[in-house]
C-alpha atoms as a PDB file:
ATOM      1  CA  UNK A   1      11.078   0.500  29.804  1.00  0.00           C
ATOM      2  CA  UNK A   2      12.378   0.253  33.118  1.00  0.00           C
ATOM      3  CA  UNK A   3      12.791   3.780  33.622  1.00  0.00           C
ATOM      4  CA  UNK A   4       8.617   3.874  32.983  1.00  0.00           C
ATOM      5  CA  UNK A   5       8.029   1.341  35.496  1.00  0.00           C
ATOM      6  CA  UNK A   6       9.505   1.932  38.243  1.00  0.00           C
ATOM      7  CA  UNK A   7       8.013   5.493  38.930  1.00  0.00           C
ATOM      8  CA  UNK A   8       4.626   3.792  38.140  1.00  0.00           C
ATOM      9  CA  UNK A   9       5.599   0.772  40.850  1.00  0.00           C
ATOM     10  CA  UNK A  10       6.858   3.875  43.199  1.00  0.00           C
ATOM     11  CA  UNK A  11       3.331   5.907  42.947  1.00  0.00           C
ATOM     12  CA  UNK A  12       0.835   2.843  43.083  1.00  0.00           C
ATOM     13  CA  UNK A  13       2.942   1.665  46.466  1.00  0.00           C
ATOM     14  CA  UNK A  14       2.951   4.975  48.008  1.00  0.00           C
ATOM     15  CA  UNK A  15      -0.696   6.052  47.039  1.00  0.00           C
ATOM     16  CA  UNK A  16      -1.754   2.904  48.890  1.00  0.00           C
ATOM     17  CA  UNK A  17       0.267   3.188  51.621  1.00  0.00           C
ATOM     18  CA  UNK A  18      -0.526   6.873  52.440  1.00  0.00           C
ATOM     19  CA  UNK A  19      -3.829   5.101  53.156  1.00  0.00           C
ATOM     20  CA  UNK A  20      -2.300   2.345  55.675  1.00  0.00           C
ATOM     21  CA  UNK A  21      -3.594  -0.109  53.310  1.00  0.00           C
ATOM     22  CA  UNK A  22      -2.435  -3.240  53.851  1.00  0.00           C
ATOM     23  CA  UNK A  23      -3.778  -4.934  50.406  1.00  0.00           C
ATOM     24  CA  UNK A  24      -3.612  -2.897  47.233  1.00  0.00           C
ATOM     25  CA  UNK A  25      -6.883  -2.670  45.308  1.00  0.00           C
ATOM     26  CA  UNK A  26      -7.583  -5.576  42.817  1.00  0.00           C
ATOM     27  CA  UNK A  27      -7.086  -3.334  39.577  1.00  0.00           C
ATOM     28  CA  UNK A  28      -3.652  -1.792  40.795  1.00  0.00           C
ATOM     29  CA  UNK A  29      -3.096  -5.878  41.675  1.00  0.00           C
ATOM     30  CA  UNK A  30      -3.034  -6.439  38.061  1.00  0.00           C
ATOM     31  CA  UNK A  31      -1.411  -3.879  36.783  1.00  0.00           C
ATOM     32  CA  UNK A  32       1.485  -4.242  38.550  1.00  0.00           C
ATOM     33  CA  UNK A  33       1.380  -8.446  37.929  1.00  0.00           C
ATOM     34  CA  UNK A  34       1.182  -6.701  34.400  1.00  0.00           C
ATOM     35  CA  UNK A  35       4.315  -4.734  34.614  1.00  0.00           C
ATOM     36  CA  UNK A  36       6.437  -6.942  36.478  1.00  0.00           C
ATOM     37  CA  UNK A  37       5.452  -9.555  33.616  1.00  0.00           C
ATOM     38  CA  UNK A  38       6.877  -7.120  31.036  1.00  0.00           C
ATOM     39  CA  UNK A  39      10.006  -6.547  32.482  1.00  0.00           C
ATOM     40  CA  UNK A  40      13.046  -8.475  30.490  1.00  0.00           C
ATOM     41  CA  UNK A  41      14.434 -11.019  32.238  1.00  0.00           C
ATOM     42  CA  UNK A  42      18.018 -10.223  33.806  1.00  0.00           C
ATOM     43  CA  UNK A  43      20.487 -13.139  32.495  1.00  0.00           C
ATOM     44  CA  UNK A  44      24.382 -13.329  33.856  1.00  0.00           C
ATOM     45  CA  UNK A  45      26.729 -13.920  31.503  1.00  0.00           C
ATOM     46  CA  UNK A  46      27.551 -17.959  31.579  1.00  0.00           C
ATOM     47  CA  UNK A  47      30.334 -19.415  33.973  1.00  0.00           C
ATOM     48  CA  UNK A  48      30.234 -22.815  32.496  1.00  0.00           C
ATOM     49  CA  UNK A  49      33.140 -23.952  29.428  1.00  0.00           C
ATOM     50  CA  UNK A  50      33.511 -21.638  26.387  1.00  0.00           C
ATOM     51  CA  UNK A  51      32.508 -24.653  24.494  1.00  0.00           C
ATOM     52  CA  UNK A  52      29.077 -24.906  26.397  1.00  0.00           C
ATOM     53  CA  UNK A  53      28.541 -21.113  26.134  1.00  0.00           C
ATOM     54  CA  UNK A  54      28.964 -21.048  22.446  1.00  0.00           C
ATOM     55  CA  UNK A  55      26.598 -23.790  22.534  1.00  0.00           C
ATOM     56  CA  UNK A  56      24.213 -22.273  23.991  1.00  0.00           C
ATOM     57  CA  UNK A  57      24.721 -18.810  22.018  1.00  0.00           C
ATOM     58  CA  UNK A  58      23.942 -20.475  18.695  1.00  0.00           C
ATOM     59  CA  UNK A  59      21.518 -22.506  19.552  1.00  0.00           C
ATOM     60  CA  UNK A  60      19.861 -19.069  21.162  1.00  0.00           C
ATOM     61  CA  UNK A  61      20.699 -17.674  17.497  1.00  0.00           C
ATOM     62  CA  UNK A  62      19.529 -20.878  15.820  1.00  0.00           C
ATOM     63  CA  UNK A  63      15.854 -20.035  17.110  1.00  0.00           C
ATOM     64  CA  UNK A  64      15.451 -16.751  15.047  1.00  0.00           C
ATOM     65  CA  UNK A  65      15.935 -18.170  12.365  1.00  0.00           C
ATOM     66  CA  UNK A  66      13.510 -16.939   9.438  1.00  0.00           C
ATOM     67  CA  UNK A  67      13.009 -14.055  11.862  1.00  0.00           C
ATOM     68  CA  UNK A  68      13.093 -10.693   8.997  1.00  0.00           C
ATOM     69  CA  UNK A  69      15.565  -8.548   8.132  1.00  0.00           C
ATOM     70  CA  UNK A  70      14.977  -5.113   9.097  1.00  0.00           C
ATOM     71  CA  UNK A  71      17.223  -2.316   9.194  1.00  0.00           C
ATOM     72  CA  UNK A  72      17.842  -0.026  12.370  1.00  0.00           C
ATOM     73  CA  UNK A  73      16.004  -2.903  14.505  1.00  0.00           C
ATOM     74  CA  UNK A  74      17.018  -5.224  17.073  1.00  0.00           C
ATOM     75  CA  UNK A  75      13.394  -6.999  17.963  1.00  0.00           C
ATOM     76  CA  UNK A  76      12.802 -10.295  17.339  1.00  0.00           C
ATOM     77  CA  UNK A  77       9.049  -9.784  17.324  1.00  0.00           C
ATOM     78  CA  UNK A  78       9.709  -6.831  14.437  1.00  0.00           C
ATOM     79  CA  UNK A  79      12.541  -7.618  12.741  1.00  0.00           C
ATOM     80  CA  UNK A  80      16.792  -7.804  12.576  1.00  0.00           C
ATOM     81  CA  UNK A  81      19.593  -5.676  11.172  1.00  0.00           C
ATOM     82  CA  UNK A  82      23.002  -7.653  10.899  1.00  0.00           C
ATOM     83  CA  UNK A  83      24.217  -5.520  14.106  1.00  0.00           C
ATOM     84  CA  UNK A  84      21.033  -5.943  16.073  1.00  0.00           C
ATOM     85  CA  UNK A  85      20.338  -9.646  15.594  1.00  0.00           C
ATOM     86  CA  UNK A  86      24.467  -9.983  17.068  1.00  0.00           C
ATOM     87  CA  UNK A  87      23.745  -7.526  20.051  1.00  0.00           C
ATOM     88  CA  UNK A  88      20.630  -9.292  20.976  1.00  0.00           C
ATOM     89  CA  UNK A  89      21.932 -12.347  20.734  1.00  0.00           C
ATOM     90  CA  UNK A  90      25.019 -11.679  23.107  1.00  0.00           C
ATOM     91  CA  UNK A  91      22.497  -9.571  25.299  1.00  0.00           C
ATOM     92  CA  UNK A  92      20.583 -12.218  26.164  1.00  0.00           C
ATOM     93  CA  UNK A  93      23.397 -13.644  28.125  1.00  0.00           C
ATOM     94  CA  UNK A  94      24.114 -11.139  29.681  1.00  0.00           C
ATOM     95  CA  UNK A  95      27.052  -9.551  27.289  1.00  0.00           C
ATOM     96  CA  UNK A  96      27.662  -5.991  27.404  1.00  0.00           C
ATOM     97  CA  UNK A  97      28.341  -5.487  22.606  1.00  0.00           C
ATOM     98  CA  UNK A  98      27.759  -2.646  20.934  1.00  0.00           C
ATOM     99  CA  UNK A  99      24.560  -2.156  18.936  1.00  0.00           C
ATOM    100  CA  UNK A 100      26.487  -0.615  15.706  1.00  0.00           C
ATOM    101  CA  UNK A 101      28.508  -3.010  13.101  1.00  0.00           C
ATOM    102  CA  UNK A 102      31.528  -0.505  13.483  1.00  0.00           C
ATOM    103  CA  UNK A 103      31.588  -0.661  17.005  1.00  0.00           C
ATOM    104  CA  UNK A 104      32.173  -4.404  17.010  1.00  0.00           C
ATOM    105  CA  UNK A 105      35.474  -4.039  15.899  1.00  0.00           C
ATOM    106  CA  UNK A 106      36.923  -2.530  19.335  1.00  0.00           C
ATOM    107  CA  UNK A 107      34.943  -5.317  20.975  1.00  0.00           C
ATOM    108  CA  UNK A 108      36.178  -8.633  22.753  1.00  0.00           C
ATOM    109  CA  UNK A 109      39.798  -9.867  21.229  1.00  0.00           C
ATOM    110  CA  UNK A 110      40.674 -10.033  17.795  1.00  0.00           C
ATOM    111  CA  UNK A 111      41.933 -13.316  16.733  1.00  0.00           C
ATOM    112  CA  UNK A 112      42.859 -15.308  12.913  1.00  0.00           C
ATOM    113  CA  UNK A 113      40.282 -16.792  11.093  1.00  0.00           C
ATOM    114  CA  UNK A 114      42.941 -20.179  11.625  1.00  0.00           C
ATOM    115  CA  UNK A 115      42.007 -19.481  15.585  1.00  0.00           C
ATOM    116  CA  UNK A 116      38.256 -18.572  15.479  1.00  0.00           C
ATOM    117  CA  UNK A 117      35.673 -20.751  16.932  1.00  0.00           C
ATOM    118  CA  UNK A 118      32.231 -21.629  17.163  1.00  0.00           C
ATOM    119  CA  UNK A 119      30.871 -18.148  18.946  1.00  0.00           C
ATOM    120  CA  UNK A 120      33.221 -15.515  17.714  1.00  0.00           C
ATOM    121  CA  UNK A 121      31.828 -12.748  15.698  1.00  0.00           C
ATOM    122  CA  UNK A 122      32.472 -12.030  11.577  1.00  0.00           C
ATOM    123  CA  UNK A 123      33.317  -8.619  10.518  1.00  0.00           C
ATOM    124  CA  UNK A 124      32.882  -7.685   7.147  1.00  0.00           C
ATOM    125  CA  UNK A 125      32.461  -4.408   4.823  1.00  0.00           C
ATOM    126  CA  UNK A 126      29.157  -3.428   3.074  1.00  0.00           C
ATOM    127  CA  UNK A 127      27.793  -4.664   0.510  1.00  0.00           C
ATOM    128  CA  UNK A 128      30.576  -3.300  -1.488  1.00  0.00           C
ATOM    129  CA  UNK A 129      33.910  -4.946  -0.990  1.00  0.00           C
ATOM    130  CA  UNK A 130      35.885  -2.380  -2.256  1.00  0.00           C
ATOM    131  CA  UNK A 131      35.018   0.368   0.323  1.00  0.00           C
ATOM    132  CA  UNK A 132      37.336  -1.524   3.480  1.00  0.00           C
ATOM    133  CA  UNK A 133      34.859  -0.191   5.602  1.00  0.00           C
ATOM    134  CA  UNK A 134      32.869  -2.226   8.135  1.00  0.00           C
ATOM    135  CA  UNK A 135      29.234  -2.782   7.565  1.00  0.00           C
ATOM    136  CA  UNK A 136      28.152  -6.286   8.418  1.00  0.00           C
ATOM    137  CA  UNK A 137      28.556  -8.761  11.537  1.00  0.00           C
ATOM    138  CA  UNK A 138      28.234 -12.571  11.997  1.00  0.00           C
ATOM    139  CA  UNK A 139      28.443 -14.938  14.399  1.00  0.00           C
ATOM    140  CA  UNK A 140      30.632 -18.146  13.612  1.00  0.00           C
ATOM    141  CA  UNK A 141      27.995 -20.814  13.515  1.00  0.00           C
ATOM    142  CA  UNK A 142      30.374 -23.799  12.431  1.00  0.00           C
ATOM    143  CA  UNK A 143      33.555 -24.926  11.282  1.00  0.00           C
ATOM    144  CA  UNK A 144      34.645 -28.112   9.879  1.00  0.00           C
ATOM    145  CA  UNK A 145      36.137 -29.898   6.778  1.00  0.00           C
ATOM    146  CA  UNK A 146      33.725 -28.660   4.621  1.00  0.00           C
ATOM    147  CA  UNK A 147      34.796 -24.817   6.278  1.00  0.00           C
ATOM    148  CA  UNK A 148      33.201 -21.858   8.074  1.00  0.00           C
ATOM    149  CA  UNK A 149      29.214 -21.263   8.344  1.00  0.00           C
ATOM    150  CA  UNK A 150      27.865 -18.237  10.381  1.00  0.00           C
ATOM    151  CA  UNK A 151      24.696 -17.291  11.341  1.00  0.00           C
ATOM    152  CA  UNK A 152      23.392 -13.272  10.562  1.00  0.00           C
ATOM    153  CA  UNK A 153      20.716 -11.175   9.358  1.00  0.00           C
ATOM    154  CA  UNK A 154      20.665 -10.821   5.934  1.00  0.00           C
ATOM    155  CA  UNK A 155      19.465  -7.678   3.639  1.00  0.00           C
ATOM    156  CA  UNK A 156      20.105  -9.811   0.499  1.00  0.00           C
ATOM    157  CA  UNK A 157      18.159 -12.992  -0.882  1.00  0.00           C
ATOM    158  CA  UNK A 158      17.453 -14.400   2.478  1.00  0.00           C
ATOM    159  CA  UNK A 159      16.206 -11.475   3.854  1.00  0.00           C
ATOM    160  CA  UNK A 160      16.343 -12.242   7.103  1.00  0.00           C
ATOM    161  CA  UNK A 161      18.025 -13.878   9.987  1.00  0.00           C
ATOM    162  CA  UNK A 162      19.767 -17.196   7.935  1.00  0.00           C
ATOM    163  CA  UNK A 163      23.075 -19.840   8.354  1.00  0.00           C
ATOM    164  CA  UNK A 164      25.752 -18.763   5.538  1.00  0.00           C
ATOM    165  CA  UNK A 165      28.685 -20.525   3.849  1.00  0.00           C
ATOM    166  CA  UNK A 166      31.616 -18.317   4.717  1.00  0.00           C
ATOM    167  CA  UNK A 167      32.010 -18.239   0.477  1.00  0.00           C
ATOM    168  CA  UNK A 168      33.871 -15.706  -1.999  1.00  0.00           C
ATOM    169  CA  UNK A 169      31.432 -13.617  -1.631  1.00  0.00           C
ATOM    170  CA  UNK A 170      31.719 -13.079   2.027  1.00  0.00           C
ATOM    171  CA  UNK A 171      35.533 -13.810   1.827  1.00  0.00           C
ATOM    172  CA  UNK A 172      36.122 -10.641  -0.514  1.00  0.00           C
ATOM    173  CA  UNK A 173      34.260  -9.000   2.545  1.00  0.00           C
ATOM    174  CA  UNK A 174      35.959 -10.317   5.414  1.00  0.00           C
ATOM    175  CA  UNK A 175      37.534  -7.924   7.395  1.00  0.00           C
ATOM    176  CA  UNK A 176      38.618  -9.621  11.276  1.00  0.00           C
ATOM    177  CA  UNK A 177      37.589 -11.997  13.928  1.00  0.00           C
ATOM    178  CA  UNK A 178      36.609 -11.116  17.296  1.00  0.00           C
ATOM    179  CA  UNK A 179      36.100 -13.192  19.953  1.00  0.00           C
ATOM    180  CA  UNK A 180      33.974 -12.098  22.826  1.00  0.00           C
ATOM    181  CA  UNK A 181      33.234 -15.166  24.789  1.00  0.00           C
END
């Protein structure tokens, strides 16, 4: 989108000032307001505690929840694959993760499920736990004495972006932990 804009920005300027305009007409005016409005807003990545940035990461997360799943898609105004919903998530402040499930796997620093924390990101296989191959990401939502919840977008019942018990189910998936923050 950016790569749209700024030409546009570049013409409007330099049509107006190839007439030594001083003020730009009123309907250029809101255009660009327009544009400018659009643009994402650049976020750093945190320099506060781990423990506040995970904090702020899942509660971030937290607020799509119920968002849809939808495959190939990382828009919270469309819809969520696991992938995107992770990538967007970590995007927002200002990580640099891969968009693909697979590619999350040569991402941040593997660590034990014993050593994960609040933040880190799931990797499991498909649907299918018997093909070891990666096809779903999570994002460690909580862990306590009643065990491991994570937050992801969901093709199954859910259907969308929900909190899940880290279960059999998702244990005969498991595949690592990576920690990015």
């Amino acid at each position: 989108m950016k790569k749209i804009i700024v030409p546009i920005l570049f013409f409007i300027l330099s049509a107006t000032a190839g007439k030594a305009q001083t003020i730009i007409p009123a309907q250029y005016q809101e255009l660009v307001k327009k544009l400018v409005a659009s643009l994402p807003k650049e976020s750093k990545p945190l320099n506060n505690s781990s423990a506040n940035q995970s904090e702020s990461l899942i509660d971030f997360a937290k607020s799509m929840l119920g968002i849809p799943y939808r495959y190939a898609t990382s828009n919270p105004k469309v819809g969520f694959d696991c992938s995107g919903f992770v990538s967007y998530v970590f995007s927002n402040f200002g990580f640099k993760v891969p968009r693909s499930s697979r590619e999350f796997s040569y991402t941040g620093t593997e660590t034990t499920l014993e050593n994960a924390k609040v933040g880190d990101v799931m990797i499991f296989t498909g649907s299918n736990s018997k093909v070891r191959r990666i096809g779903h990401v999570g994002i460690i939502y909580s862990i306590d004495e009643s065990g491991i919840k994570f937050i992801h977008a969901s093709s199954g019942k859910a259907h969308g972006v929900t909190i899940t018990d880290f279960n059999g189910h998702y244990k005969n998936r498991f595949l690592k932990v990576v920690s990015i923050l």
